[in-house]
Protein backbone atom coordinates (compact mmCIF):
# COMPACT_ATOMS: atom_id res chain seq x y z
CA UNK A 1 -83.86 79.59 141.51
CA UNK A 2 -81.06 79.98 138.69
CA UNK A 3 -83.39 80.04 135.74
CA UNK A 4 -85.80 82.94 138.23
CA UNK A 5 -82.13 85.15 139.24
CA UNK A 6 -81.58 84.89 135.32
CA UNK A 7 -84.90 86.21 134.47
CA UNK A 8 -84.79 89.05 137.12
CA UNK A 9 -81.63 89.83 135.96
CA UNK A 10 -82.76 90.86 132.38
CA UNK A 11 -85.57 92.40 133.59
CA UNK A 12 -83.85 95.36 136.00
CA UNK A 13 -79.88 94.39 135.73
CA UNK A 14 -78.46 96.67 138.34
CA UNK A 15 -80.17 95.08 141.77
CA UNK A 16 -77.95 92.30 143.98
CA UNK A 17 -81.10 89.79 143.87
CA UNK A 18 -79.02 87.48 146.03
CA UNK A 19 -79.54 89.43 149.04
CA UNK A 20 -82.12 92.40 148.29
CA UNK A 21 -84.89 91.92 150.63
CA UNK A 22 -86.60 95.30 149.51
CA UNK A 23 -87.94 95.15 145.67
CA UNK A 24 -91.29 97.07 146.53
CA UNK A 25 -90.40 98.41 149.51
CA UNK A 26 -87.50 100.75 147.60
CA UNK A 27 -88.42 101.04 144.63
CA UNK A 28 -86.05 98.97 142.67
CA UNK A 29 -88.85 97.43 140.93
CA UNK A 30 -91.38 99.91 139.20
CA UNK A 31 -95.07 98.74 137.78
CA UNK A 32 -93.52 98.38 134.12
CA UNK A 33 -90.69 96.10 135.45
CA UNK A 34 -93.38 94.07 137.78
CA UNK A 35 -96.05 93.61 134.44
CA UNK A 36 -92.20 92.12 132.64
CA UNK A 37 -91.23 89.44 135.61
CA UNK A 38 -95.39 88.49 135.45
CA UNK A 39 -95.09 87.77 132.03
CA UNK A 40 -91.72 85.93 132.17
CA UNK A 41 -92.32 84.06 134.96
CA UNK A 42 -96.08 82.55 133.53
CA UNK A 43 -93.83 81.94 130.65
CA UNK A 44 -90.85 80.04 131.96
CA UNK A 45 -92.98 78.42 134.20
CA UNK A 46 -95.93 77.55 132.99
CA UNK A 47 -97.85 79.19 135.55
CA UNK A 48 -100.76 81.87 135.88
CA UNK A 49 -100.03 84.58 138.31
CA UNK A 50 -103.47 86.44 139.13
CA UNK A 51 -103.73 90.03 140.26
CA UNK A 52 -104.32 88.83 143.96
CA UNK A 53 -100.77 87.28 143.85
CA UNK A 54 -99.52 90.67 142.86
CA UNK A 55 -98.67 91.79 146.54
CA UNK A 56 -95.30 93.41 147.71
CA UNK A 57 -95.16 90.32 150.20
CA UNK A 58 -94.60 88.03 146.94
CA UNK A 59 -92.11 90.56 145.05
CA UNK A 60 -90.02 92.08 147.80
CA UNK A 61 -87.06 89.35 147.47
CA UNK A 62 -86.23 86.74 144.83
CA UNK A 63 -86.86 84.10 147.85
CA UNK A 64 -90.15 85.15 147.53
CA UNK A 65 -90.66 85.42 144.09
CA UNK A 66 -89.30 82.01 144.34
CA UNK A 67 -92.26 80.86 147.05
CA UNK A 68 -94.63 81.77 145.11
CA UNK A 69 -93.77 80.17 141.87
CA UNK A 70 -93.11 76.85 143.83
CA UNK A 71 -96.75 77.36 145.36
CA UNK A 72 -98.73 78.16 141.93
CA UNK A 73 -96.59 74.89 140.36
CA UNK A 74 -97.79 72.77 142.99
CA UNK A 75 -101.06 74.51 142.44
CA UNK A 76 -101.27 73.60 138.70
């Protein structure tokens, strides 16, 4: 979770990821800044994040976020 806060944290600096619970939902994250925590998180991770797992429900929190790198890991 660390190594995911760090990432977001690049990626749009200004958001409390800790508790935000509203990404999509208001606006803090914008298409260009979704395409950037894609990338890093295939990247860091070693997974493959497909446009069907591109949904607010996976991007509106970094618990999420989280959730759904977990899953796609255990996917392989």
């Amino acid at each position: 979770m660390e190594q995911l806060l760090e990432i977001l944290s690049e990626i749009q600096p200004d958001v409390d990821y800790k508790t935000c619970t509203t990404l999509i939902d208001d606006e803090w994250l914008d298409s260009f800044a979704i395409l950037s925590i894609v990338s890093e998180l295939e990247e860091a991770f070693d997974i493959g994040i497909t446009p069907a797992d591109i949904v607010p429900e996976n991007f509106n929190s970094a618990q999420a976020l989280y959730q759904m790198v977990k899953r796609l890991q255990e996917e392989g």
